[in-house]
Protein backbone atom coordinates (compact mmCIF):
# COMPACT_ATOMS: atom_id res chain seq x y z
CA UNK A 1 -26.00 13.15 66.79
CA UNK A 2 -22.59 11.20 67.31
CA UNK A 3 -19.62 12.60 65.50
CA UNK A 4 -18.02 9.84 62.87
CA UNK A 5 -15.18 8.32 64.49
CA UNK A 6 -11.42 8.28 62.97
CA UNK A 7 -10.78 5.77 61.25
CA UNK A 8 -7.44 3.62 61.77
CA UNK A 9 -5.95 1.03 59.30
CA UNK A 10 -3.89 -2.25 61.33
CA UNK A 11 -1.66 -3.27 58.97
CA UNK A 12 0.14 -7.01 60.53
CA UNK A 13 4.04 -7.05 58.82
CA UNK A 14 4.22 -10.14 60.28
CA UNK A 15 8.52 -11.17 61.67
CA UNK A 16 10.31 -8.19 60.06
CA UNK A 17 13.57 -6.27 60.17
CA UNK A 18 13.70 -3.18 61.80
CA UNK A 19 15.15 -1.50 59.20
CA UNK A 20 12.39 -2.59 56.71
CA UNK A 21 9.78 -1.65 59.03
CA UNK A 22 11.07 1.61 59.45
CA UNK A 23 11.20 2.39 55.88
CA UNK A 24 7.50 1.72 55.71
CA UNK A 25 7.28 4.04 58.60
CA UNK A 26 8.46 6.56 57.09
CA UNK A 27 6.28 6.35 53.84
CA UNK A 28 3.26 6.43 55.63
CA UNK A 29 4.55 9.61 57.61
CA UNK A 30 5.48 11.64 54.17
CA UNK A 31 1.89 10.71 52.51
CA UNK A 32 0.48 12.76 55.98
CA UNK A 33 3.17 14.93 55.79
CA UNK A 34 2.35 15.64 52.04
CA UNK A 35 -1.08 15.90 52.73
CA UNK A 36 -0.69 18.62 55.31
CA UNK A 37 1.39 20.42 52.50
CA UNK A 38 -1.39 20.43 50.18
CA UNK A 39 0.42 18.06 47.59
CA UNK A 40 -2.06 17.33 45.09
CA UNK A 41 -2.72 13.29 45.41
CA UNK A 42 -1.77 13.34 48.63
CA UNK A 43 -3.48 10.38 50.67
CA UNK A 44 -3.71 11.10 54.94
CA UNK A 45 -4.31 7.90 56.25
CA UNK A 46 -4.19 6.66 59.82
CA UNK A 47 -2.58 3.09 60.22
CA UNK A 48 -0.84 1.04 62.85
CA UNK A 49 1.93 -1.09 61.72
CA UNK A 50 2.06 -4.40 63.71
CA UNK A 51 5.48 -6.05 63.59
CA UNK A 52 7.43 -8.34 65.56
CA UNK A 53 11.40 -7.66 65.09
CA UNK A 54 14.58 -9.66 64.77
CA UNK A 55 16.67 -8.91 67.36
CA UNK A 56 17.50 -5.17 67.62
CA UNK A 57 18.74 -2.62 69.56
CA UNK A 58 17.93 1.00 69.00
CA UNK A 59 18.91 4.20 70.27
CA UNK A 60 17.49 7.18 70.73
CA UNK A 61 18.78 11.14 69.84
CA UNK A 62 20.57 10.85 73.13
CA UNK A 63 23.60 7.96 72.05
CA UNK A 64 26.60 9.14 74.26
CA UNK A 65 26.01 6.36 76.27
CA UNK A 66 26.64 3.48 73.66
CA UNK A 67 29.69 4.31 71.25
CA UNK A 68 31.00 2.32 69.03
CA UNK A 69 32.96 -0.20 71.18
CA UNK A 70 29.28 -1.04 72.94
CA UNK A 71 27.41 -1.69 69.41
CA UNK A 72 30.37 -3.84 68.23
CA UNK A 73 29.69 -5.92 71.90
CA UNK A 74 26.00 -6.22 71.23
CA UNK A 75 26.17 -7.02 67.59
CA UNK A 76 28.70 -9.67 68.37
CA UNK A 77 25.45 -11.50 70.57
CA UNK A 78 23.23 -11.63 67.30
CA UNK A 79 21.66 -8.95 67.23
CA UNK A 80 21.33 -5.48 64.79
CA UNK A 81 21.98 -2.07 66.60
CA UNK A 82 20.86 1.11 64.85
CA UNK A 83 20.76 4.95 65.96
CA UNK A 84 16.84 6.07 65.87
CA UNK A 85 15.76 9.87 65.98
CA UNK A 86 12.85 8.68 68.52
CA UNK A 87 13.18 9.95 72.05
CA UNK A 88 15.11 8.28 74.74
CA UNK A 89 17.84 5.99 75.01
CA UNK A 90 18.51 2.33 74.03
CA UNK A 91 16.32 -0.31 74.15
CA UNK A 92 15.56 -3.88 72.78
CA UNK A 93 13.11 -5.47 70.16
CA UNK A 94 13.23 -9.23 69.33
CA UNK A 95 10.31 -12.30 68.96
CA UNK A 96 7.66 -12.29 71.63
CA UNK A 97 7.13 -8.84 71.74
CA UNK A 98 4.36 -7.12 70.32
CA UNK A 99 5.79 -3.59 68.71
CA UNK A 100 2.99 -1.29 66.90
CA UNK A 101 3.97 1.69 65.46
CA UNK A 102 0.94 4.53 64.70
CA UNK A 103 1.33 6.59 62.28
CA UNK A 104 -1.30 9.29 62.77
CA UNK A 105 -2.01 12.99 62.18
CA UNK A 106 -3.30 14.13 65.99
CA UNK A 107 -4.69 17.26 64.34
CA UNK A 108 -7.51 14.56 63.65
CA UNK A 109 -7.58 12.95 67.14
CA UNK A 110 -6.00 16.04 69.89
CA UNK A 111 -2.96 17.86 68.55
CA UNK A 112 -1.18 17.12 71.78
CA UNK A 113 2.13 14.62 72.21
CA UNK A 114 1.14 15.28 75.98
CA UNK A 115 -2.00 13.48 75.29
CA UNK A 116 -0.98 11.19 72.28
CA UNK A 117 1.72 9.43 74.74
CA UNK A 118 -0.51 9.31 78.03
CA UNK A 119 -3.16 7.60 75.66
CA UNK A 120 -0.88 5.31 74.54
CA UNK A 121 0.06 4.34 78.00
CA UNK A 122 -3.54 4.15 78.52
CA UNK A 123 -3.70 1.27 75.81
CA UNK A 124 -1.62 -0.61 77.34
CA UNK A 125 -2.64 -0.78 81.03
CA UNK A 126 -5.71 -1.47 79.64
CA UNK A 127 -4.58 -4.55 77.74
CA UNK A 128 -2.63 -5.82 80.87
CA UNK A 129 -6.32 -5.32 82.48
CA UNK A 130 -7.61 -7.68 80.51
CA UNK A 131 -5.13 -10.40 81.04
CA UNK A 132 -5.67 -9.71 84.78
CA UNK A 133 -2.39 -7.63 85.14
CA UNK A 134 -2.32 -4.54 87.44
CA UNK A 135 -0.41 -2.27 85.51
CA UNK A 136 0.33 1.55 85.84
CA UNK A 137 2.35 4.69 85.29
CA UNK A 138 5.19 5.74 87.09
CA UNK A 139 7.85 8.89 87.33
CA UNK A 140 9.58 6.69 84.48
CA UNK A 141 8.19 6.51 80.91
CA UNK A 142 6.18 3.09 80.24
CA UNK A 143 4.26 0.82 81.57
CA UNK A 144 5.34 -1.00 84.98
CA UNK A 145 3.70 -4.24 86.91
CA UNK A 146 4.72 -2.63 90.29
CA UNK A 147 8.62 -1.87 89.69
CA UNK A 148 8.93 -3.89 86.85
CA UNK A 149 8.66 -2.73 83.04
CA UNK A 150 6.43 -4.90 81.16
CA UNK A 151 5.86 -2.23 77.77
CA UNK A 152 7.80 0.76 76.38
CA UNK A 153 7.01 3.85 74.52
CA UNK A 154 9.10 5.74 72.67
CA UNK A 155 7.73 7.87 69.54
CA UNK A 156 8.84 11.05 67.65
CA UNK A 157 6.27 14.18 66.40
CA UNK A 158 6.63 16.34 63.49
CA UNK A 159 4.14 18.40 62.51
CA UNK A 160 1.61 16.12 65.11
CA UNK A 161 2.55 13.21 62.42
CA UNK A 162 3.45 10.35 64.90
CA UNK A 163 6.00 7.43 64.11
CA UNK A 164 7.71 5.23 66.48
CA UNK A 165 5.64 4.03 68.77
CA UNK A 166 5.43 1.33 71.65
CA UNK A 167 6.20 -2.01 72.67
CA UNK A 168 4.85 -4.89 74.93
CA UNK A 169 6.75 -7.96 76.34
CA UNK A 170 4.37 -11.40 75.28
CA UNK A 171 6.83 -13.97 76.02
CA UNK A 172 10.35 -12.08 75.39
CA UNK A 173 13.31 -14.00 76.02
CA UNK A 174 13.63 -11.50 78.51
CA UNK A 175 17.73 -12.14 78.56
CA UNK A 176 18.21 -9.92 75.80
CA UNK A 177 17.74 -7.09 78.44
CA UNK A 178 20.39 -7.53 80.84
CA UNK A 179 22.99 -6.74 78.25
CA UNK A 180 22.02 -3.13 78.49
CA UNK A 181 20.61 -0.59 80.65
CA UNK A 182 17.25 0.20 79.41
CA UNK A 183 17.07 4.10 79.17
CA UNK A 184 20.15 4.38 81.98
CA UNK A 185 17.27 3.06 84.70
CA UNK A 186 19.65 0.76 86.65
CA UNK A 187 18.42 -1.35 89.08
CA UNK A 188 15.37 -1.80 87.23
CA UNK A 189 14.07 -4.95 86.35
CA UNK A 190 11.88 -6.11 83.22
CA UNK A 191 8.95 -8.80 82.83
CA UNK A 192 6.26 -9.85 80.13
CA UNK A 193 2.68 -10.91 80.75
CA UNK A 194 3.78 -14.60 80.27
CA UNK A 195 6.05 -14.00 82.96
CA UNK A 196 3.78 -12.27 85.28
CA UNK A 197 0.93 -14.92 84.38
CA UNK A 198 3.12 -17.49 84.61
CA UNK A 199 2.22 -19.16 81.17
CA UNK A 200 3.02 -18.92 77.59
CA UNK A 201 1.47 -16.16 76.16
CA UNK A 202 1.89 -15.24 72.29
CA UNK A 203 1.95 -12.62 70.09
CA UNK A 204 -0.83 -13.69 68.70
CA UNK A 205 -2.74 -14.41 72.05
CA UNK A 206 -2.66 -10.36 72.60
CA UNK A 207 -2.92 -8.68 69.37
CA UNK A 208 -6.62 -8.36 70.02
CA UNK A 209 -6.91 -7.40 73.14
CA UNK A 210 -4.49 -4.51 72.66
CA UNK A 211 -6.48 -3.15 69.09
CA UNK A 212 -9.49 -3.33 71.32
CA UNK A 213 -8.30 -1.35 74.10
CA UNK A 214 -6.32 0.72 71.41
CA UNK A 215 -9.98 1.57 69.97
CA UNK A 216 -11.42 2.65 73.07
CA UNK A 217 -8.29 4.63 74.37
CA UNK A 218 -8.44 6.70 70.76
CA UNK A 219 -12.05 6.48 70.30
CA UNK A 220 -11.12 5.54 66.92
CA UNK A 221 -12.74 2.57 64.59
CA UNK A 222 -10.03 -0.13 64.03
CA UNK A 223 -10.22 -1.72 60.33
CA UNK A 224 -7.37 -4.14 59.29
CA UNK A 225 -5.71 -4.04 55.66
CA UNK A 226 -3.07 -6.26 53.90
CA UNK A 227 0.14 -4.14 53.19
CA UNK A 228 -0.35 -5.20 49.49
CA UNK A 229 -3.62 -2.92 49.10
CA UNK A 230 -1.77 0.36 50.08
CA UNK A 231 0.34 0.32 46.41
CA UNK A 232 0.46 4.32 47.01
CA UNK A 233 2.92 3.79 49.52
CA UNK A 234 5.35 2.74 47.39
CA UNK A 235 6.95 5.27 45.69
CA UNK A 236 10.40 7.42 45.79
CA UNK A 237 10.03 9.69 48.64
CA UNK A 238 12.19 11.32 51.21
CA UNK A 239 11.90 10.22 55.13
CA UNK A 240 14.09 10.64 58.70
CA UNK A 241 14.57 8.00 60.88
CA UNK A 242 18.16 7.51 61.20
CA UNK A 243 20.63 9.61 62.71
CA UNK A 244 23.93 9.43 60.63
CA UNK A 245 25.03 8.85 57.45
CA UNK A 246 21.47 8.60 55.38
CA UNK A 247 20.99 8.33 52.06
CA UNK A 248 18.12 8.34 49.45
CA UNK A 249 16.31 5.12 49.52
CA UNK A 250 14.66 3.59 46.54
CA UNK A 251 11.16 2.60 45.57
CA UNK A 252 9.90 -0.73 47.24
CA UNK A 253 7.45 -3.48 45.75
CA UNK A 254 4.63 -4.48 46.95
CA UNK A 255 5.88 -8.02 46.20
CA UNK A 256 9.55 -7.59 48.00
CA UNK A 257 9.98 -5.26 50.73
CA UNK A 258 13.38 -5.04 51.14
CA UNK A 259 15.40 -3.88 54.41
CA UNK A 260 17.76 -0.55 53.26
CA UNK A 261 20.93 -0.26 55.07
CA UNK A 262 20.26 3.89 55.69
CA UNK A 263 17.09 5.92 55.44
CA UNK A 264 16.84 9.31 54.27
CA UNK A 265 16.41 12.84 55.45
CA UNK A 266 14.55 15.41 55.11
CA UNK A 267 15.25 18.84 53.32
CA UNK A 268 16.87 21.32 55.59
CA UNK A 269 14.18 23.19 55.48
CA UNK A 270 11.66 20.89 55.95
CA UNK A 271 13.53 20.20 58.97
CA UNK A 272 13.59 23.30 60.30
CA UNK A 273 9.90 24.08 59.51
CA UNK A 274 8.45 21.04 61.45
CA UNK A 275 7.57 20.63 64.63
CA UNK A 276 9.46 18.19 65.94
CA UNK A 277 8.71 15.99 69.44
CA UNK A 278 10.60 13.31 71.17
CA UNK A 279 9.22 11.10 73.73
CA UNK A 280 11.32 8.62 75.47
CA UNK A 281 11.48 4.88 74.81
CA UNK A 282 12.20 2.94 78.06
């Protein structure tokens, strides 16, 4: 007899601020979170948000390297620069690049961030596979077409409730990169499967191909849901994603999810009960 596989909700956000996106993170972490708890109501539900960003930077816990005078420099080109408590250092987000972020209780799957990040990686030379892309791990964290990064991974544990997640260059206007130093790997140079096929390759062109080799990475059963049918989501809660400054956020609507300038925390306590794992995005 086969064992019932875990089930995992894609929810596609669509072109969405990072901000916003992380809010939502962060609502579907506290409903595991609560769960785990034993809060009566309490829904644990496995989903991966699909999103493709504005232009953003984001740090990591580790910041020293970009004070203020640096965000000031890369806000001035257009894009939004925020302080993330994900592992790592700074890296970019913008159109053409597929980000998903899972939010999932590994005491379902393997309660291992060992495991949950190698899978991940796993995903995703297995989606490069399919486009006909040799791709592989290295001694740095991500994904690499020889010496050159083509997806990223950076996620955060607490409790084994993941958030954060990965990202893979479609057809990135790969410029965006060469203001920074990915992670502090100089010398290191970045590419996208357009890039590396030579062709235009979407978003949209991929999304498939990286659920199905998400599926058989996790040996999960991938449904898809519209945001709109997960109205227990959307309620007063308290989340951390942001580093500094954080304040409550309000409730959201399922008609107008709006971006928050600062996330919340949680309680001290809370804090200092969890278990709490970086892993490096770069």
């Amino acid at each position: 007899m086969s064992l019932a596989r875990n089930i995992v909700t894609v929810i596609n956000l669509g072109r969405m601020g990072f901000l916003t996106a992380a809010d939502l993170q962060s609502r579907y972490a506290r409903q595991h979170l609560d769960f785990l708890a034993g809060k009566p109501g309490a829904i644990s539900r496995n989903v991966i948000l699909m999103v493709e960003h504005d232009p953003v930077y984001t740090t990591g816990f580790r910041t020293e390297s970009y004070g203020e005078e640096e965000e000031k420099k890369l806000k001035s080109h257009g894009a939004e620069f925020y302080r993330t408590n994900r592992g790592g250092l700074i890296t970019y987000h913008g159109p053409g690049q597929l980000v998903a972020y899972p939010i999932l209780n590994l005491l379902q799957f393997r309660p291992s961030m060992k495991w949950y990040v190698h899978t991940l990686e796993q995903a995703l030379i297995e989606t490069c596979a399919q486009w006909g892309i040799t791709a592989q791990r290295t001694k740095d964290t991500g994904v690499w077409v020889e010496d050159r990064k083509i997806a990223a991974l950076g996620v955060h544990g607490s409790r084994y409730v993941t958030t954060h997640g990965i990202s893979l260059n479609c057809n990135t206007d790969l410029s965006w990169f060469k203001l920074i130093v990915p992670c502090g790997l100089k010398g290191k140079e970045v590419t996208s499967i357009s890039k590396e096929l030579d062709k235009d390759i979407s978003i949209q062109d991929v999304t498939k191909t990286f659920l199905e080799s998400f599926e058989l990475a996790f040996n999960c059963q991938i449904e898809t849901s519209l945001l709109e049918n997960h109205e227990h989501i959307f309620i007063p809660h308290r989340a951390a994603f942001l580093g500094d400054n954080v304040a409550i956020s309000p409730p959201i609507s399922t008609q107008s999810v709006q971006a928050k300038r600062m996330l919340s925390t949680f309680s001290k306590k809370e804090e200092k009960d969890s278990v709490i794992t970086r892993m490096p995005m770069w």
